[in-house]
ModelCIF file with pLDDT and N, C-alpha, C, O atoms, coordinates in Angstrom:
data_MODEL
#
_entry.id   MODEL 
#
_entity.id                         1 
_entity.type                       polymer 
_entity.pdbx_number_of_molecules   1 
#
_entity_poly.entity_id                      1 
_entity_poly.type                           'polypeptide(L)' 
_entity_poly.nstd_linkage                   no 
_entity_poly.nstd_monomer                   no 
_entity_poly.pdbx_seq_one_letter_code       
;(UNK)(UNK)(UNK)(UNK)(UNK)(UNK)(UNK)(UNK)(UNK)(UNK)(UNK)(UNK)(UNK)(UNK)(UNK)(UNK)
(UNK)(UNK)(UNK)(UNK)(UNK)(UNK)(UNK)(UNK)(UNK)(UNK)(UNK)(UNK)(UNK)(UNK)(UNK)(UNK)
(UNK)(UNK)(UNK)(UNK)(UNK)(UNK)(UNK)(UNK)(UNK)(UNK)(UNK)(UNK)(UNK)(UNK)
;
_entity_poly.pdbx_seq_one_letter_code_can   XXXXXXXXXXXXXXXXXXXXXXXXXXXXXXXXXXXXXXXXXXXXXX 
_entity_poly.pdbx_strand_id                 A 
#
loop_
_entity_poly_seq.entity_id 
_entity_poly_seq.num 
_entity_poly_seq.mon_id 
_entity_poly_seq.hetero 
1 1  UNK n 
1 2  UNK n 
1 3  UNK n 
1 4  UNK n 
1 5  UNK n 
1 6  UNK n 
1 7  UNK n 
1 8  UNK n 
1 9  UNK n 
1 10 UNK n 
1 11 UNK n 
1 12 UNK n 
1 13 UNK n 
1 14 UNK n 
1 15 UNK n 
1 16 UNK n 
1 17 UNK n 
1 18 UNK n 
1 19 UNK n 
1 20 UNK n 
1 21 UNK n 
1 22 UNK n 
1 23 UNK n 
1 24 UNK n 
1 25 UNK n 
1 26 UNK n 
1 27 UNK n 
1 28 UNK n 
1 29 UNK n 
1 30 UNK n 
1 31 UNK n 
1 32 UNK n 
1 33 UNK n 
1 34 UNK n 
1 35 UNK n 
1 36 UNK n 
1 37 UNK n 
1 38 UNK n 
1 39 UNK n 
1 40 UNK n 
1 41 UNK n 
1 42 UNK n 
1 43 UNK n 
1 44 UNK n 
1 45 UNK n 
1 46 UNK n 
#
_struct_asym.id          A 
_struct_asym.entity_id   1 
#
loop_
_ma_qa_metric.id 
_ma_qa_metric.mode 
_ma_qa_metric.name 
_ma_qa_metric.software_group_id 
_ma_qa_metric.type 
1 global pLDDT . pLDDT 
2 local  pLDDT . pLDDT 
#
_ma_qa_metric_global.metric_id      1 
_ma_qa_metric_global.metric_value   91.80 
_ma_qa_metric_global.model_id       1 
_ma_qa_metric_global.ordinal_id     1 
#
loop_
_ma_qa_metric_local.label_asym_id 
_ma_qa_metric_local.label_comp_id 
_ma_qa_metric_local.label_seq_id 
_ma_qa_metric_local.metric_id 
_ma_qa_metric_local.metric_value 
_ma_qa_metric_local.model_id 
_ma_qa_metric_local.ordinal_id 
A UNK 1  2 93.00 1 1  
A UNK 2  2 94.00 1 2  
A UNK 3  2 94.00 1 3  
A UNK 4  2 94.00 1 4  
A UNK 5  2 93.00 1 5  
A UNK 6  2 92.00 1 6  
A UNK 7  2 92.00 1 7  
A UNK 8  2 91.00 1 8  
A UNK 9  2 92.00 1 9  
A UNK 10 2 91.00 1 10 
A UNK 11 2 86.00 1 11 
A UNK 12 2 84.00 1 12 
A UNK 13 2 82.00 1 13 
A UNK 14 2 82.00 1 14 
A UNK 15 2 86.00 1 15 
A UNK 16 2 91.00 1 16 
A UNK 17 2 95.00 1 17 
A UNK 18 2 96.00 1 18 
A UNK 19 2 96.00 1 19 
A UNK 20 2 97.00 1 20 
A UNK 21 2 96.00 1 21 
A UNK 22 2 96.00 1 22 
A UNK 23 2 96.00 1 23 
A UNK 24 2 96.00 1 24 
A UNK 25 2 95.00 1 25 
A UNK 26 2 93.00 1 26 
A UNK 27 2 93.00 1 27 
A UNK 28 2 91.00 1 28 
A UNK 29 2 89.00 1 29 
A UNK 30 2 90.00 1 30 
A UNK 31 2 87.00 1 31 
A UNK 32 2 82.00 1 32 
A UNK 33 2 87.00 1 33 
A UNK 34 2 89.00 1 34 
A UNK 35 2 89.00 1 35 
A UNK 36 2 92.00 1 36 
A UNK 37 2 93.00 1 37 
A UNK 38 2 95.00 1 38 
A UNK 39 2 95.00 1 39 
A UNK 40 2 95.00 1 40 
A UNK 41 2 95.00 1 41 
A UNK 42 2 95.00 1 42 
A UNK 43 2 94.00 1 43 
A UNK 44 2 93.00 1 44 
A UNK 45 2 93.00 1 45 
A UNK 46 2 93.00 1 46 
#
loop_
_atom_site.group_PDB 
_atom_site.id 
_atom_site.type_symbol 
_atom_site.label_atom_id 
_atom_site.label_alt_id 
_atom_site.label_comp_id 
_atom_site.label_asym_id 
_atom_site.label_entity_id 
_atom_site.label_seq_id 
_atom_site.pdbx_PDB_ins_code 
_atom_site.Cartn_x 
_atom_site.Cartn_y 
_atom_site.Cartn_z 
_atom_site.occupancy 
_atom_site.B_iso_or_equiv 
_atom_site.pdbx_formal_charge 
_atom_site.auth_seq_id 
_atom_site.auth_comp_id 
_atom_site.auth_asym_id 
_atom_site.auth_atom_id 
_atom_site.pdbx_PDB_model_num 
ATOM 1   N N  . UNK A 1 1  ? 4.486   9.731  -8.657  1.00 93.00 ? 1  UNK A N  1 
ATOM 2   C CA . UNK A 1 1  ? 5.059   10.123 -7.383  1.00 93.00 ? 1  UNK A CA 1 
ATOM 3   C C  . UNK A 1 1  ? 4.763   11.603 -7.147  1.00 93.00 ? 1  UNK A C  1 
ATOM 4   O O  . UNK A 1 1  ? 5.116   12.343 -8.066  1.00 93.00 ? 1  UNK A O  1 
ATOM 5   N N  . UNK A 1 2  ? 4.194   12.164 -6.113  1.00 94.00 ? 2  UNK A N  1 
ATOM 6   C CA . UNK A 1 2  ? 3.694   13.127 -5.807  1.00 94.00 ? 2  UNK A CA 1 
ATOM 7   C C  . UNK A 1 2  ? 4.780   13.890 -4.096  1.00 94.00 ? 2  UNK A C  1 
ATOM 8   O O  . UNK A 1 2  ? 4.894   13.463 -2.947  1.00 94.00 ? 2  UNK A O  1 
ATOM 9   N N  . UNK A 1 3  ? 5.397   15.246 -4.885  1.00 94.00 ? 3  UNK A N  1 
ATOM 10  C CA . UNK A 1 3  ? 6.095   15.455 -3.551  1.00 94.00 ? 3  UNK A CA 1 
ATOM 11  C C  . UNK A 1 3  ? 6.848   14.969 -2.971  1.00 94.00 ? 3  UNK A C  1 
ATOM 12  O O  . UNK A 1 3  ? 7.075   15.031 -1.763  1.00 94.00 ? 3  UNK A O  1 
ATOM 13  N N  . UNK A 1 4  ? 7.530   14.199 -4.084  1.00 94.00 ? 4  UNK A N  1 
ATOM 14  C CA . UNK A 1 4  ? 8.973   13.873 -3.557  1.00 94.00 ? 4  UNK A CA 1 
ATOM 15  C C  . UNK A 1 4  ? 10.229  14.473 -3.424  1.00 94.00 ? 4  UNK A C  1 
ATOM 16  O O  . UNK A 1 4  ? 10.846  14.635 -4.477  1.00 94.00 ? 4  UNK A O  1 
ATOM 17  N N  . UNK A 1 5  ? 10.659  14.774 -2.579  1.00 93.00 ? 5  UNK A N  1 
ATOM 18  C CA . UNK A 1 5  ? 11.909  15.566 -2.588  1.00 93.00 ? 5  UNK A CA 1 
ATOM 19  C C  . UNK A 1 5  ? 13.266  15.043 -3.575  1.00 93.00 ? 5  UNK A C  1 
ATOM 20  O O  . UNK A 1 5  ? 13.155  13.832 -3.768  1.00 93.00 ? 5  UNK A O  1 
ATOM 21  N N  . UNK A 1 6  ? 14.037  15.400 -3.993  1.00 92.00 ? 6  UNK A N  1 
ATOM 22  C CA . UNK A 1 6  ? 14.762  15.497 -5.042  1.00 92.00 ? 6  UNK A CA 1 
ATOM 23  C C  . UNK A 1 6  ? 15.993  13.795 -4.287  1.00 92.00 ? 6  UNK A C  1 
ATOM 24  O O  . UNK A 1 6  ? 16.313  12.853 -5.012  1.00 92.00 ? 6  UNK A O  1 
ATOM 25  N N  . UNK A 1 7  ? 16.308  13.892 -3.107  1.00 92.00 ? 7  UNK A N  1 
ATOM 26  C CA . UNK A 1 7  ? 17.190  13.107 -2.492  1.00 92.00 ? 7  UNK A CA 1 
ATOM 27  C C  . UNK A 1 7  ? 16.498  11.920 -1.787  1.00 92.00 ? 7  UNK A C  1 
ATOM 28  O O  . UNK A 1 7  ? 17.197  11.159 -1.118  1.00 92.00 ? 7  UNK A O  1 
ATOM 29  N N  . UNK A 1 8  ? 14.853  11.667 -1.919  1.00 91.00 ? 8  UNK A N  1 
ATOM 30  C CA . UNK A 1 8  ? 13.985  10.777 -1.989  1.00 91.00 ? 8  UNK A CA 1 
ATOM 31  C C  . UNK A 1 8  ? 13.765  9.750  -3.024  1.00 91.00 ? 8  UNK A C  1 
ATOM 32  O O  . UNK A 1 8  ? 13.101  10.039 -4.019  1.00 91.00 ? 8  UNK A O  1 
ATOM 33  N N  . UNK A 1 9  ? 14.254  8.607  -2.875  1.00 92.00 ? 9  UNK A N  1 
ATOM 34  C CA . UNK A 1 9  ? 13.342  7.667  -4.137  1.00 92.00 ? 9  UNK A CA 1 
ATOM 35  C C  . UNK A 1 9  ? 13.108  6.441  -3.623  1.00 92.00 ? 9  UNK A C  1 
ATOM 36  O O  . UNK A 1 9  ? 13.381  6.157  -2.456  1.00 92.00 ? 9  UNK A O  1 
ATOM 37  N N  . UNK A 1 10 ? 12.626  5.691  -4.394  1.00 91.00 ? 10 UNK A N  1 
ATOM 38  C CA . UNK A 1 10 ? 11.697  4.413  -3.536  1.00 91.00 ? 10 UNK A CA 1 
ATOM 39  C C  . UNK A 1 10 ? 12.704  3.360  -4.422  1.00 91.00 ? 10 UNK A C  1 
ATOM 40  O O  . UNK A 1 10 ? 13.265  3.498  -5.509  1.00 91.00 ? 10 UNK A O  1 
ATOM 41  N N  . UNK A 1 11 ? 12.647  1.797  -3.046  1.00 86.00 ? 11 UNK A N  1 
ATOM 42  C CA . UNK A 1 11 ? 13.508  0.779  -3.394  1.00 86.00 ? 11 UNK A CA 1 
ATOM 43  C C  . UNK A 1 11 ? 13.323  0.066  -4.690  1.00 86.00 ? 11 UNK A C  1 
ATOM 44  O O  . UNK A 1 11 ? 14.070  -0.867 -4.982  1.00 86.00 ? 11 UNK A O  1 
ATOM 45  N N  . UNK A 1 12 ? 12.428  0.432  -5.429  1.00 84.00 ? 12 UNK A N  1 
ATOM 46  C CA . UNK A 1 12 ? 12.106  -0.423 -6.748  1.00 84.00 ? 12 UNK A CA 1 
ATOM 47  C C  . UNK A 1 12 ? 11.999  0.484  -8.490  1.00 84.00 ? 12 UNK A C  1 
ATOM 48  O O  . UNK A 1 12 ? 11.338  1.444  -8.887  1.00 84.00 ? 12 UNK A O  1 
ATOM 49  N N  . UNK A 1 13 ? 12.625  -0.079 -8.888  1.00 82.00 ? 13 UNK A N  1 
ATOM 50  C CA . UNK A 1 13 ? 12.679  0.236  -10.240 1.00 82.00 ? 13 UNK A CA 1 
ATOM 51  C C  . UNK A 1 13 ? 11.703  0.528  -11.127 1.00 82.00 ? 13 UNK A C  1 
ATOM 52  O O  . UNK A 1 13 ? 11.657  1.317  -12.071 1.00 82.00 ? 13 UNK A O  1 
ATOM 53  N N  . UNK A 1 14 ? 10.906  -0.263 -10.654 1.00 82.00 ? 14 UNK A N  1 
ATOM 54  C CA . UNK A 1 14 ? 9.451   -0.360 -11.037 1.00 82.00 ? 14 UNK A CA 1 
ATOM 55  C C  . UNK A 1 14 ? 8.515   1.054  -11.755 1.00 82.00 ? 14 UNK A C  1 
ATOM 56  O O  . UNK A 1 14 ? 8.672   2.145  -11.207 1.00 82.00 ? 14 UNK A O  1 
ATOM 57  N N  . UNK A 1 15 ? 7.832   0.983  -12.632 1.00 86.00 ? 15 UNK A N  1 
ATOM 58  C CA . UNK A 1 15 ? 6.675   1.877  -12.850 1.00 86.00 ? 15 UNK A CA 1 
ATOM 59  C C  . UNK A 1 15 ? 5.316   1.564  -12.624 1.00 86.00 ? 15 UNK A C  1 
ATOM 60  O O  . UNK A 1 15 ? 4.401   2.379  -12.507 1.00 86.00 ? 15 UNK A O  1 
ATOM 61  N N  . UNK A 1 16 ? 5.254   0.537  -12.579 1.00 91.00 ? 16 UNK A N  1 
ATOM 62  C CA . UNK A 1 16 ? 3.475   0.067  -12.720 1.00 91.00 ? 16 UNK A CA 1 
ATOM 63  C C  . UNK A 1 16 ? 3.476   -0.759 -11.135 1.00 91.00 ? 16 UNK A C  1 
ATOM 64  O O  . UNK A 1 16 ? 4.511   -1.148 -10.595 1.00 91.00 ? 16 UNK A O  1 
ATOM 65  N N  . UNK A 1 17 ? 2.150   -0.911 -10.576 1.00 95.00 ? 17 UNK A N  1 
ATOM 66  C CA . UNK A 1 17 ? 1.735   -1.831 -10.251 1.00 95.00 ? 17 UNK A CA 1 
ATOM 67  C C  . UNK A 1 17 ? 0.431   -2.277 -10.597 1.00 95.00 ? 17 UNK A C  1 
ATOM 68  O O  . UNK A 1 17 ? -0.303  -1.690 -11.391 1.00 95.00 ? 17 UNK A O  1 
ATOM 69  N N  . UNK A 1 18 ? -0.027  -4.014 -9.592  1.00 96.00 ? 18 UNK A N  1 
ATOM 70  C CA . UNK A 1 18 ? -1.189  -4.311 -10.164 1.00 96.00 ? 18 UNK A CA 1 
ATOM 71  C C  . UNK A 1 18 ? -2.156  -3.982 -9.230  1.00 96.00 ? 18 UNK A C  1 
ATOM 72  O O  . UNK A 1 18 ? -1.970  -3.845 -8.020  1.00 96.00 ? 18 UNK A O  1 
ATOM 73  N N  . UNK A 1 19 ? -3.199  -3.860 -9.838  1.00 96.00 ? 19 UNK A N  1 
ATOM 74  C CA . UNK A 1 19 ? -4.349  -3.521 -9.046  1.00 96.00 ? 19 UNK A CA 1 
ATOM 75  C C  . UNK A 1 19 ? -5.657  -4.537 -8.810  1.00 96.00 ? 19 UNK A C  1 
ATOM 76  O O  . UNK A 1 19 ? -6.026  -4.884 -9.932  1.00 96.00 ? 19 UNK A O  1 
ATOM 77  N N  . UNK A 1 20 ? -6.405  -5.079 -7.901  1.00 97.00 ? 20 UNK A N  1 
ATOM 78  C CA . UNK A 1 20 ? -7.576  -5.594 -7.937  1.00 97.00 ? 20 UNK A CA 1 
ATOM 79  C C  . UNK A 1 20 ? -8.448  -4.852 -7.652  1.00 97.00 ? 20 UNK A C  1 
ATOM 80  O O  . UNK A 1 20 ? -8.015  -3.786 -7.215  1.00 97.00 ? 20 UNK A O  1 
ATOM 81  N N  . UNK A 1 21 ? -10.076 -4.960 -7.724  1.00 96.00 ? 21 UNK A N  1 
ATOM 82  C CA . UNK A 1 21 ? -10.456 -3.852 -6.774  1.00 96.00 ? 21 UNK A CA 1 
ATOM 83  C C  . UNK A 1 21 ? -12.239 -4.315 -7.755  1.00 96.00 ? 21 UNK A C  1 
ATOM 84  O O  . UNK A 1 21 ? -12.120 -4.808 -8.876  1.00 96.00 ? 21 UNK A O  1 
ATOM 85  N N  . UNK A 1 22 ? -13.494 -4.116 -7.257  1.00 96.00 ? 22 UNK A N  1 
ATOM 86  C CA . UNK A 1 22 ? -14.734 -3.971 -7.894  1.00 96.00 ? 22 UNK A CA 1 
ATOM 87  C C  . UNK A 1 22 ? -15.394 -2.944 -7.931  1.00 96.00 ? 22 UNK A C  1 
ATOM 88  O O  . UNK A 1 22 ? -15.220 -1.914 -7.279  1.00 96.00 ? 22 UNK A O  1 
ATOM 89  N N  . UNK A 1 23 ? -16.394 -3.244 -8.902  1.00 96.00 ? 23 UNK A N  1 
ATOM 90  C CA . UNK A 1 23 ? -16.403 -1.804 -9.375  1.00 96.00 ? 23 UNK A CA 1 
ATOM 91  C C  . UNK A 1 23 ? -18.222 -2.301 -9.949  1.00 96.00 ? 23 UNK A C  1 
ATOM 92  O O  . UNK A 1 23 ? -18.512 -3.274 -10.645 1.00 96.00 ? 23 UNK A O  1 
ATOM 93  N N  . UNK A 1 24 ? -19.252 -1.172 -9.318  1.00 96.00 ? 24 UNK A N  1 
ATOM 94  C CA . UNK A 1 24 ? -20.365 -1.452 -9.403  1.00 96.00 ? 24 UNK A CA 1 
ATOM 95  C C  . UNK A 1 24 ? -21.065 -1.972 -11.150 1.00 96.00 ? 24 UNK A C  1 
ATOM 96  O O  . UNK A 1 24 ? -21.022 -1.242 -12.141 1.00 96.00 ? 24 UNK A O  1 
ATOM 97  N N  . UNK A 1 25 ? -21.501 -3.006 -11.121 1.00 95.00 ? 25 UNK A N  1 
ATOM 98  C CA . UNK A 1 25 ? -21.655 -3.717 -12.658 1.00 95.00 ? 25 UNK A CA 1 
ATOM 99  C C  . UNK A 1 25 ? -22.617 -2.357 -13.560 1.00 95.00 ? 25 UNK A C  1 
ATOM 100 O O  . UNK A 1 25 ? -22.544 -2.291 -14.788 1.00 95.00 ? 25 UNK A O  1 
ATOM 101 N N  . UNK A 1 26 ? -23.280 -1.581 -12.934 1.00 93.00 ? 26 UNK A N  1 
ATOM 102 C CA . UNK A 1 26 ? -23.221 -0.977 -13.956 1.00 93.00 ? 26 UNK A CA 1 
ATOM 103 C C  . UNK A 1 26 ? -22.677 0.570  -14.431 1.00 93.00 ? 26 UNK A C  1 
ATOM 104 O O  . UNK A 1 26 ? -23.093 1.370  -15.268 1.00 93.00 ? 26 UNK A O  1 
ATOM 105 N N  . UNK A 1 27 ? -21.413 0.584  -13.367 1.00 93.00 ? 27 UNK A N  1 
ATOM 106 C CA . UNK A 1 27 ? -20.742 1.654  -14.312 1.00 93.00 ? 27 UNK A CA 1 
ATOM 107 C C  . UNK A 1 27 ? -19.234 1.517  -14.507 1.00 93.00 ? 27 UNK A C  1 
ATOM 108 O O  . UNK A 1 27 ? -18.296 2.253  -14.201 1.00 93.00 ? 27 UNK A O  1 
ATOM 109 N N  . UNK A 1 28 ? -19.316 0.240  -15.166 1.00 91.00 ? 28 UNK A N  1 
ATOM 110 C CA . UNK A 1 28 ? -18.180 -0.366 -15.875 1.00 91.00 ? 28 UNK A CA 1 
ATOM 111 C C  . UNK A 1 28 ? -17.623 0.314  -16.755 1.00 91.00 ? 28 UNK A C  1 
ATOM 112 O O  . UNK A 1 28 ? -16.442 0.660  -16.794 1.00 91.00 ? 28 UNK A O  1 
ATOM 113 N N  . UNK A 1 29 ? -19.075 0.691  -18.044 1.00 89.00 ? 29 UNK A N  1 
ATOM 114 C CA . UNK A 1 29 ? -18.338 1.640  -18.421 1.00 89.00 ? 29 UNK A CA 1 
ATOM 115 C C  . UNK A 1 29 ? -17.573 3.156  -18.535 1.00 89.00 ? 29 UNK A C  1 
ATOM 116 O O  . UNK A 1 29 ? -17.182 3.694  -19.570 1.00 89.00 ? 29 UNK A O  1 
ATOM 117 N N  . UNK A 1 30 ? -17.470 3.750  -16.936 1.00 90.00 ? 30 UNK A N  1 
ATOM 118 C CA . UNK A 1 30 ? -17.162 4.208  -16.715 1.00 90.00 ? 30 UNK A CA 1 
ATOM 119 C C  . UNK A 1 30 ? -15.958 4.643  -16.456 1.00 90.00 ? 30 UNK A C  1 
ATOM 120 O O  . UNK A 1 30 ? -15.380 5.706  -16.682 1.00 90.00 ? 30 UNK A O  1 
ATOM 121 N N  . UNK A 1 31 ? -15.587 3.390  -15.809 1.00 87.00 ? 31 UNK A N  1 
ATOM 122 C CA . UNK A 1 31 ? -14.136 3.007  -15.141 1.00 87.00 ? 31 UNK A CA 1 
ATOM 123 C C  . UNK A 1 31 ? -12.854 3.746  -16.282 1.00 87.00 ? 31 UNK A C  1 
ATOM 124 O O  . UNK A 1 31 ? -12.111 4.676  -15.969 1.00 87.00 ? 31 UNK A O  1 
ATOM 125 N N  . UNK A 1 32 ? -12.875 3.052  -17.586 1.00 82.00 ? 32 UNK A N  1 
ATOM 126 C CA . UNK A 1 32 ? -11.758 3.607  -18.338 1.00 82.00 ? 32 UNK A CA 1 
ATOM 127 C C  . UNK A 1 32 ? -11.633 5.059  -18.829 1.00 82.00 ? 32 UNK A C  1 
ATOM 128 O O  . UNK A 1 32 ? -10.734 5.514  -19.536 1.00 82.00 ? 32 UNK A O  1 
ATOM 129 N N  . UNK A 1 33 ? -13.255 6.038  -18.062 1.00 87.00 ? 33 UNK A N  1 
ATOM 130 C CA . UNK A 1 33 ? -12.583 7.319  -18.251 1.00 87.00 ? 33 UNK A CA 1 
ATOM 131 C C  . UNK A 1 33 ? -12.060 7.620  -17.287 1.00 87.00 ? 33 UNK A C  1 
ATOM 132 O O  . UNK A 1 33 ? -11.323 8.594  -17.445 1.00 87.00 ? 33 UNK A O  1 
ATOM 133 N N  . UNK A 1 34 ? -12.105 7.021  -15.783 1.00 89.00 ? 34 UNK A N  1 
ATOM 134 C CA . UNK A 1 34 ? -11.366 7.714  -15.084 1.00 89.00 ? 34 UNK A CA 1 
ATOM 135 C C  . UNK A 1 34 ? -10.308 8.231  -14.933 1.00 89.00 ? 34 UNK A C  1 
ATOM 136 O O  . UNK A 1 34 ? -10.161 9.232  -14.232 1.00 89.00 ? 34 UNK A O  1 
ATOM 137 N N  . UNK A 1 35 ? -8.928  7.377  -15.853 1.00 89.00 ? 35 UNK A N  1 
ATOM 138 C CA . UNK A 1 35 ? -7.679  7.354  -16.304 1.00 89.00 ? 35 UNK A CA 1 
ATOM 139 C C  . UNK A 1 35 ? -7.301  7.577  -14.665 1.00 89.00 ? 35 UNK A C  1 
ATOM 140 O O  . UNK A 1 35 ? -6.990  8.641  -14.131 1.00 89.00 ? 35 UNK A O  1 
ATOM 141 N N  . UNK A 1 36 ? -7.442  6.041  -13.940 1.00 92.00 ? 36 UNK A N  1 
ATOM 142 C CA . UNK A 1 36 ? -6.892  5.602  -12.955 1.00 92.00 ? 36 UNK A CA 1 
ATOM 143 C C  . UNK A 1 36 ? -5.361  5.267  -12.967 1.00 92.00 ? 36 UNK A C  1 
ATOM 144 O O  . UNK A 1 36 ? -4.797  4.697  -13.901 1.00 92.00 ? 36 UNK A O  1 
ATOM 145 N N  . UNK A 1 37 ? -4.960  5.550  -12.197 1.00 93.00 ? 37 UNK A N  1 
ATOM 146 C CA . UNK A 1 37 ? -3.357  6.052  -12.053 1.00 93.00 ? 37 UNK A CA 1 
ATOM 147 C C  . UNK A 1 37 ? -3.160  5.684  -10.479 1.00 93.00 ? 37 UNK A C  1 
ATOM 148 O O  . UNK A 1 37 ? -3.790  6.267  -9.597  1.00 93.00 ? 37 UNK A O  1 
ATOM 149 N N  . UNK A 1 38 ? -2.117  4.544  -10.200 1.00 95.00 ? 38 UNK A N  1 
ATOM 150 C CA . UNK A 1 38 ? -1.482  4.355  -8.811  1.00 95.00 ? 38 UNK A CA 1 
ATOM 151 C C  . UNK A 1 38 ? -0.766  5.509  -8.357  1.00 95.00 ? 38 UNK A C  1 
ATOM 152 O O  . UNK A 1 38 ? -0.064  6.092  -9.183  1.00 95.00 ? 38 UNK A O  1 
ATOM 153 N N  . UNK A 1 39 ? -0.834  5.974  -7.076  1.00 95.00 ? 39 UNK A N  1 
ATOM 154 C CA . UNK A 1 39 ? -0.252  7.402  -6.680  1.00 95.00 ? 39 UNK A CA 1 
ATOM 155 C C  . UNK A 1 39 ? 0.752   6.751  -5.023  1.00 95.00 ? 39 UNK A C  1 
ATOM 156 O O  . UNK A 1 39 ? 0.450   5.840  -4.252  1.00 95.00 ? 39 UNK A O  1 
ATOM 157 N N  . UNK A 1 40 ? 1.951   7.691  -5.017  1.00 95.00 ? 40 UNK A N  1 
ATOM 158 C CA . UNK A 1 40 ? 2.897   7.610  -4.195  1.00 95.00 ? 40 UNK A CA 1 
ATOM 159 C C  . UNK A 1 40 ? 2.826   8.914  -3.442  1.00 95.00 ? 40 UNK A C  1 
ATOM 160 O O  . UNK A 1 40 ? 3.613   9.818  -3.718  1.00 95.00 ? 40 UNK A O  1 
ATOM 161 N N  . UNK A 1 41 ? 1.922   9.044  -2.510  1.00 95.00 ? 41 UNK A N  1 
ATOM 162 C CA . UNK A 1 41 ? 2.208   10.658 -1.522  1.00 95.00 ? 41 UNK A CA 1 
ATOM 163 C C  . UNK A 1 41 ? 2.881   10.633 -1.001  1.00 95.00 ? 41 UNK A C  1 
ATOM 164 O O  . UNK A 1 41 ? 2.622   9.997  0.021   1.00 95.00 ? 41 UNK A O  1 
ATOM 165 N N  . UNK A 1 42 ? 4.373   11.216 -1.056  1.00 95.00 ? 42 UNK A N  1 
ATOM 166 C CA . UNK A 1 42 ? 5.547   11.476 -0.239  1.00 95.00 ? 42 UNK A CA 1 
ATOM 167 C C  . UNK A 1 42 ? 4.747   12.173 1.772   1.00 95.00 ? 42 UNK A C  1 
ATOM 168 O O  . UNK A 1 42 ? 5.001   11.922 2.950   1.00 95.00 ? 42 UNK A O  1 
ATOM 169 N N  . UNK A 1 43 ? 4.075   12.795 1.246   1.00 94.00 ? 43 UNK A N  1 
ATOM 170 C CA . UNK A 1 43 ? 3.132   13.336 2.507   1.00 94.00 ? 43 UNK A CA 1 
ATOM 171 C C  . UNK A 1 43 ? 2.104   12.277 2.908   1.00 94.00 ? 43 UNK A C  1 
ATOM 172 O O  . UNK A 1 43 ? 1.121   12.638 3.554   1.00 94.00 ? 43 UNK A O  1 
ATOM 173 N N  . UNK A 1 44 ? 2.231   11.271 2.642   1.00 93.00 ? 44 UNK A N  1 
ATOM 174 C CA . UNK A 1 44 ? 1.329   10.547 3.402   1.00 93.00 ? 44 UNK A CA 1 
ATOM 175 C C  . UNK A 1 44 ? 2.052   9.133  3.875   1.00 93.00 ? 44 UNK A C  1 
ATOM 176 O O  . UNK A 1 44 ? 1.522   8.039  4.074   1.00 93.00 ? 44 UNK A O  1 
ATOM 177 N N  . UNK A 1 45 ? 3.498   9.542  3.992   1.00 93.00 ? 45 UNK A N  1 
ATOM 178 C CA . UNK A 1 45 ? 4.427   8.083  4.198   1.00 93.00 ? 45 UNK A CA 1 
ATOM 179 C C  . UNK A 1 45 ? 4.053   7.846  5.921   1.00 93.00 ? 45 UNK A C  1 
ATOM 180 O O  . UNK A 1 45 ? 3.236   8.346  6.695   1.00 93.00 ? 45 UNK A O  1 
ATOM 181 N N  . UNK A 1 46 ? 4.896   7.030  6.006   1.00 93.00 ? 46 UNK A N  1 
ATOM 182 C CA . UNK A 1 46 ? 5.311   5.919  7.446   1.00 93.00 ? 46 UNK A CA 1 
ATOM 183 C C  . UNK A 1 46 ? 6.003   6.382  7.546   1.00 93.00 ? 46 UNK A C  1 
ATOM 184 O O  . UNK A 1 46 ? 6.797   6.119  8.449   1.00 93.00 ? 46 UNK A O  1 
#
């Protein structure tokens, strides 16, 4: 969570979600250095 104000929090308990998504076959092995991480921008809400 990025920039959340202190009296801000979101309806779920939750830490993780799941992700789908492709990813060009040959830089697969790439992917696990990215240390991909789901992100919450308080500045980019609805």
């Amino acid at each position: 969570q990025l920039y959340f104000p202190n009296n801000v929090s979101t309806n779920s308990a939750t830490n993780n979600v799941s992700v789908q998504l492709l990813v060009d076959e040959r830089k697969q092995g790439e992917l696990e250095s990215l240390n991909l991480k789901a992100i919450l921008n308080y500045n980019n809400r609805n």
